[in-house]
C-alpha atoms as a PDB file:
ATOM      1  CA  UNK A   1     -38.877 103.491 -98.147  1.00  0.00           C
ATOM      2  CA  UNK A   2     -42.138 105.063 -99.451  1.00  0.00           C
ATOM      3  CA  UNK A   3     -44.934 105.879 -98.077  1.00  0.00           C
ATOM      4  CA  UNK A   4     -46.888 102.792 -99.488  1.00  0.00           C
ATOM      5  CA  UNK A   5     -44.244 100.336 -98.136  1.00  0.00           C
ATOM      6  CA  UNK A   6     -44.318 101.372 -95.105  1.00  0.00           C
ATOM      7  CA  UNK A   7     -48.131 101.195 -95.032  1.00  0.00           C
ATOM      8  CA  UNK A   8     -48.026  97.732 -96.204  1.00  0.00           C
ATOM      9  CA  UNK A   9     -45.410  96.846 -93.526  1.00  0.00           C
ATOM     10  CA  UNK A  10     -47.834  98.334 -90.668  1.00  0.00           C
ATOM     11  CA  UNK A  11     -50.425  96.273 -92.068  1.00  0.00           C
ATOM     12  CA  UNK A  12     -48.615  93.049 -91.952  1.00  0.00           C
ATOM     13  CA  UNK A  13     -47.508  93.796 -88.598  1.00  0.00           C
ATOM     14  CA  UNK A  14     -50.976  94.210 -87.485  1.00  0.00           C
ATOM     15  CA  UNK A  15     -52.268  91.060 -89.355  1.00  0.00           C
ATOM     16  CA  UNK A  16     -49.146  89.062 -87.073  1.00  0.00           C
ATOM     17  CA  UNK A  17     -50.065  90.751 -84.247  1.00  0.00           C
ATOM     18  CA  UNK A  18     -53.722  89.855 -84.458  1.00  0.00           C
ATOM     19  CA  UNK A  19     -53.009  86.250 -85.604  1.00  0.00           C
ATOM     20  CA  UNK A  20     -50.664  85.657 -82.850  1.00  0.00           C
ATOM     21  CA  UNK A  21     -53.292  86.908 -80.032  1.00  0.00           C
ATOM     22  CA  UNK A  22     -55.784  84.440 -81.651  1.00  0.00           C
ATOM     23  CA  UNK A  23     -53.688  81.962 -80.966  1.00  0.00           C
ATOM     24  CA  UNK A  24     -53.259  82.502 -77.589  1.00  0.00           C
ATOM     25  CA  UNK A  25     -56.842  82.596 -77.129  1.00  0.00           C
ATOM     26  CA  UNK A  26     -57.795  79.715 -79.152  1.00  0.00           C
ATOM     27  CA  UNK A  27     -57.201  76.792 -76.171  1.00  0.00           C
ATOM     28  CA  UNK A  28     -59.482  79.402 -73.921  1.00  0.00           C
ATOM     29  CA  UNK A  29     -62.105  79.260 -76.472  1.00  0.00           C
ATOM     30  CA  UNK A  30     -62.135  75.294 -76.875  1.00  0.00           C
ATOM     31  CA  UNK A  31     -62.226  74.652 -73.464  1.00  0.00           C
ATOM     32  CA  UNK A  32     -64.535  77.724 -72.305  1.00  0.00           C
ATOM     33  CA  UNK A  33     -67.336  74.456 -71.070  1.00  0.00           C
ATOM     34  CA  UNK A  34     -65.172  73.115 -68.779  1.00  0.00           C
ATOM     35  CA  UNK A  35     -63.281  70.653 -71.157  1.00  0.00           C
ATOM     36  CA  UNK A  36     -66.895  68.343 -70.947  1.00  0.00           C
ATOM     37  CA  UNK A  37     -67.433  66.869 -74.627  1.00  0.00           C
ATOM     38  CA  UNK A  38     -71.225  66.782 -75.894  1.00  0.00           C
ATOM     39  CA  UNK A  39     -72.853  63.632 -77.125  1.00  0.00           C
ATOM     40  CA  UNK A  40     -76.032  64.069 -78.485  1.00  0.00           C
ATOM     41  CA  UNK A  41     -78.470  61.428 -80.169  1.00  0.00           C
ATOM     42  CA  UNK A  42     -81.037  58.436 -79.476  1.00  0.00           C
ATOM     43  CA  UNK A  43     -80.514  55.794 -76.477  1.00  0.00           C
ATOM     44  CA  UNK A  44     -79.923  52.948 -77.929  1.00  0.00           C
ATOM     45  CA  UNK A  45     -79.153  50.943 -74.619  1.00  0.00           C
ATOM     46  CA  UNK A  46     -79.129  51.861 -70.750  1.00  0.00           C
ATOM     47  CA  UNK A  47     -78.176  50.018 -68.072  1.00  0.00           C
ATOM     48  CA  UNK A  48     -77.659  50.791 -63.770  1.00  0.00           C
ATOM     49  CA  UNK A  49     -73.785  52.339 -64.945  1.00  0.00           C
ATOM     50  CA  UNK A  50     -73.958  53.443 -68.527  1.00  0.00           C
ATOM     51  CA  UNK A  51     -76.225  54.631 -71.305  1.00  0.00           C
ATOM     52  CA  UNK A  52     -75.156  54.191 -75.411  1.00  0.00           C
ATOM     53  CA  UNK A  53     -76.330  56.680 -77.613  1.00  0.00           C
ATOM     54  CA  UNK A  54     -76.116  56.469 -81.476  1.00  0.00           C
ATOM     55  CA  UNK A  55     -75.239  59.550 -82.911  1.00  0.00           C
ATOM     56  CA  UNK A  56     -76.411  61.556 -86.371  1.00  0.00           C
ATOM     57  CA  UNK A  57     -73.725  60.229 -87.998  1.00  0.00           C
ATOM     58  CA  UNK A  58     -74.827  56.909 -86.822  1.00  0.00           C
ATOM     59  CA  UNK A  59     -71.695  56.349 -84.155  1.00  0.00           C
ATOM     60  CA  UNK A  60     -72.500  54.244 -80.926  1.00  0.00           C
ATOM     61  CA  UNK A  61     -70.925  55.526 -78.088  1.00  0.00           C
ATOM     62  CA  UNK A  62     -71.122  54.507 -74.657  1.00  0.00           C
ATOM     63  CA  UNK A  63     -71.056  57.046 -71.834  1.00  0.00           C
ATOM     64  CA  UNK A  64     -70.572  56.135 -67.915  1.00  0.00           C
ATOM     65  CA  UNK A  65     -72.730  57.393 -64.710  1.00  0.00           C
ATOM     66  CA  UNK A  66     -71.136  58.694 -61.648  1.00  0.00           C
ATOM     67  CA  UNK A  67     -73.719  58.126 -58.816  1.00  0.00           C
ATOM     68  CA  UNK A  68     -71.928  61.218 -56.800  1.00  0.00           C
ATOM     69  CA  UNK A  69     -71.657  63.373 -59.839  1.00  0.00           C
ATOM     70  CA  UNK A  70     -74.560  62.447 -63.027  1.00  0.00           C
ATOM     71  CA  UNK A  71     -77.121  64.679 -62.838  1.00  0.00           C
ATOM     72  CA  UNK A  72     -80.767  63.679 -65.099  1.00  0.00           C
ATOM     73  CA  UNK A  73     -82.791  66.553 -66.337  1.00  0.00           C
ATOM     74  CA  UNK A  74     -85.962  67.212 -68.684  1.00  0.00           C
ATOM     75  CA  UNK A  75     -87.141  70.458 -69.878  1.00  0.00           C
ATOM     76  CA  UNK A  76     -84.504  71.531 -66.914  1.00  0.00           C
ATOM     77  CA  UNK A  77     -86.499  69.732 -64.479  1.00  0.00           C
ATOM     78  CA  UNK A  78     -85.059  67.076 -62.407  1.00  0.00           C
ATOM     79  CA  UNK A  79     -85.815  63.250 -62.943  1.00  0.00           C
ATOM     80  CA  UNK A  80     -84.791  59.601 -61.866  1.00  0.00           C
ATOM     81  CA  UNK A  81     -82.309  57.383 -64.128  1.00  0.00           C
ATOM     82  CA  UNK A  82     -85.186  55.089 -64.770  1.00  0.00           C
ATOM     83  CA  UNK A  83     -87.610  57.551 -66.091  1.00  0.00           C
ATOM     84  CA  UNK A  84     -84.747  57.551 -69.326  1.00  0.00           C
ATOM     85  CA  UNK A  85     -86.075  54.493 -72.081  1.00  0.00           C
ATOM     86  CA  UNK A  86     -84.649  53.470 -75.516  1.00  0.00           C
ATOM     87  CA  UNK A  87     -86.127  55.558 -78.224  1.00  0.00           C
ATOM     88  CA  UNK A  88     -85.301  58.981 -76.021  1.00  0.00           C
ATOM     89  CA  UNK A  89     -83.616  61.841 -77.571  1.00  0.00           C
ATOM     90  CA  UNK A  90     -80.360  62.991 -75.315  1.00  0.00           C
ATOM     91  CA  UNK A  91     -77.686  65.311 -75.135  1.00  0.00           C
ATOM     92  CA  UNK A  92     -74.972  64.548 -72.590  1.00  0.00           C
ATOM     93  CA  UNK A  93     -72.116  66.722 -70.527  1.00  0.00           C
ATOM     94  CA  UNK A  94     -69.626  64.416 -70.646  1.00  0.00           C
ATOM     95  CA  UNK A  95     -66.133  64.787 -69.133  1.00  0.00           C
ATOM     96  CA  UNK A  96     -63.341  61.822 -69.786  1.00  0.00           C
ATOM     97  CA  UNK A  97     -61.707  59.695 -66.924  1.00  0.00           C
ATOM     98  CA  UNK A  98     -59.649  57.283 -66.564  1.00  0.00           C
ATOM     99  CA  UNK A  99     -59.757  56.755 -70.529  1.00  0.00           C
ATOM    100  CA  UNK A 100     -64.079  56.124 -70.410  1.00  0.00           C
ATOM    101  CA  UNK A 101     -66.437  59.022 -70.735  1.00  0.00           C
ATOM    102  CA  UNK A 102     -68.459  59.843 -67.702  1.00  0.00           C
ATOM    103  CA  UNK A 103     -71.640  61.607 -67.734  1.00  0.00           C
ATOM    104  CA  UNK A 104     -72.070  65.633 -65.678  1.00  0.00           C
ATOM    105  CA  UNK A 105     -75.225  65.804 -66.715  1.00  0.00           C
ATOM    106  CA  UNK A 106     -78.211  63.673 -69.013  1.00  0.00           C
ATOM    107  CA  UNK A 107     -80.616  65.636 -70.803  1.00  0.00           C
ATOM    108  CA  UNK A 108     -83.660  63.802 -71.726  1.00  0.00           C
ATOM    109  CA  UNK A 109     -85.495  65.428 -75.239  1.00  0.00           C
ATOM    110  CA  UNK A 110     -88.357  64.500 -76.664  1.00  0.00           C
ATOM    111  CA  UNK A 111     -88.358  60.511 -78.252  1.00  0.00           C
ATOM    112  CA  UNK A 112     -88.623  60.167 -81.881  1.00  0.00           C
ATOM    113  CA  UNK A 113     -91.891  59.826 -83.054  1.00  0.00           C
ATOM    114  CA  UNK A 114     -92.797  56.388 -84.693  1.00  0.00           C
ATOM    115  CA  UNK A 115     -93.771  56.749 -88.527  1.00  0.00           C
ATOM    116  CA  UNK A 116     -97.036  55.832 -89.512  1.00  0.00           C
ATOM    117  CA  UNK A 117     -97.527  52.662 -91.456  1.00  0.00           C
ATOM    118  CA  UNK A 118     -98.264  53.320 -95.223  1.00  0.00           C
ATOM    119  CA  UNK A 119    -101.012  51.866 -96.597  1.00  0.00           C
ATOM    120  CA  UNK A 120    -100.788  50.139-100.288  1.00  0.00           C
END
């Protein structure tokens, strides 16, 4: 073997080495926030158990409340269920059970802002 062989063998060790330890890392990465799932977009509906956001890409999903567990925040402040309305901006910590998602914690954003009529 030459010199340049074996150089190009060290490399591709290296590169397998390095891909195989990112690997191994890569389910420690994904679930680094404690396996919750985000859903983020505008209420569409509440009600005493659940709340439905529609999403950017204009997908309505539905996500429980836990009345030990769902926590309600805005600006990181705390606040009751019922100060959340239709219109409002959210991002949810959401962790799956029993097959349903089931809100951690409800963060309340600002609500979209109505556009202005246009006049003719």
């Amino acid at each position: 073997m030459n010199k340049h062989s074996i150089n190009t063998t060290k490399l591709k060790i290296h590169a397998a080495i390095l891909a195989i330890m990112s690997l191994a890392l890569l389910p420690t990465i994904a679930t680094a926030h404690g396996g919750e799932e985000h859903v983020i977009g505008t209420v569409t509906k509440i009600s005493d158990t659940s709340i439905t956001v529609k999403t950017a890409a204009g997908k309505s999903v539905e996500v429980g409340f836990d009345a030990k567990m769902t926590t309600y925040e805005r600006a990181k402040q705390p606040i009751q269920k019922t100060d959340i309305k239709v219109g409002d901006r959210v991002v949810i910590h959401a962790m799956e059970m029993n097959e349903k998602l089931v809100a951690h914690t409800v963060e309340i954003g600002k609500a979209t802002a109505a556009k202005p009529a246009v006049k003719p």
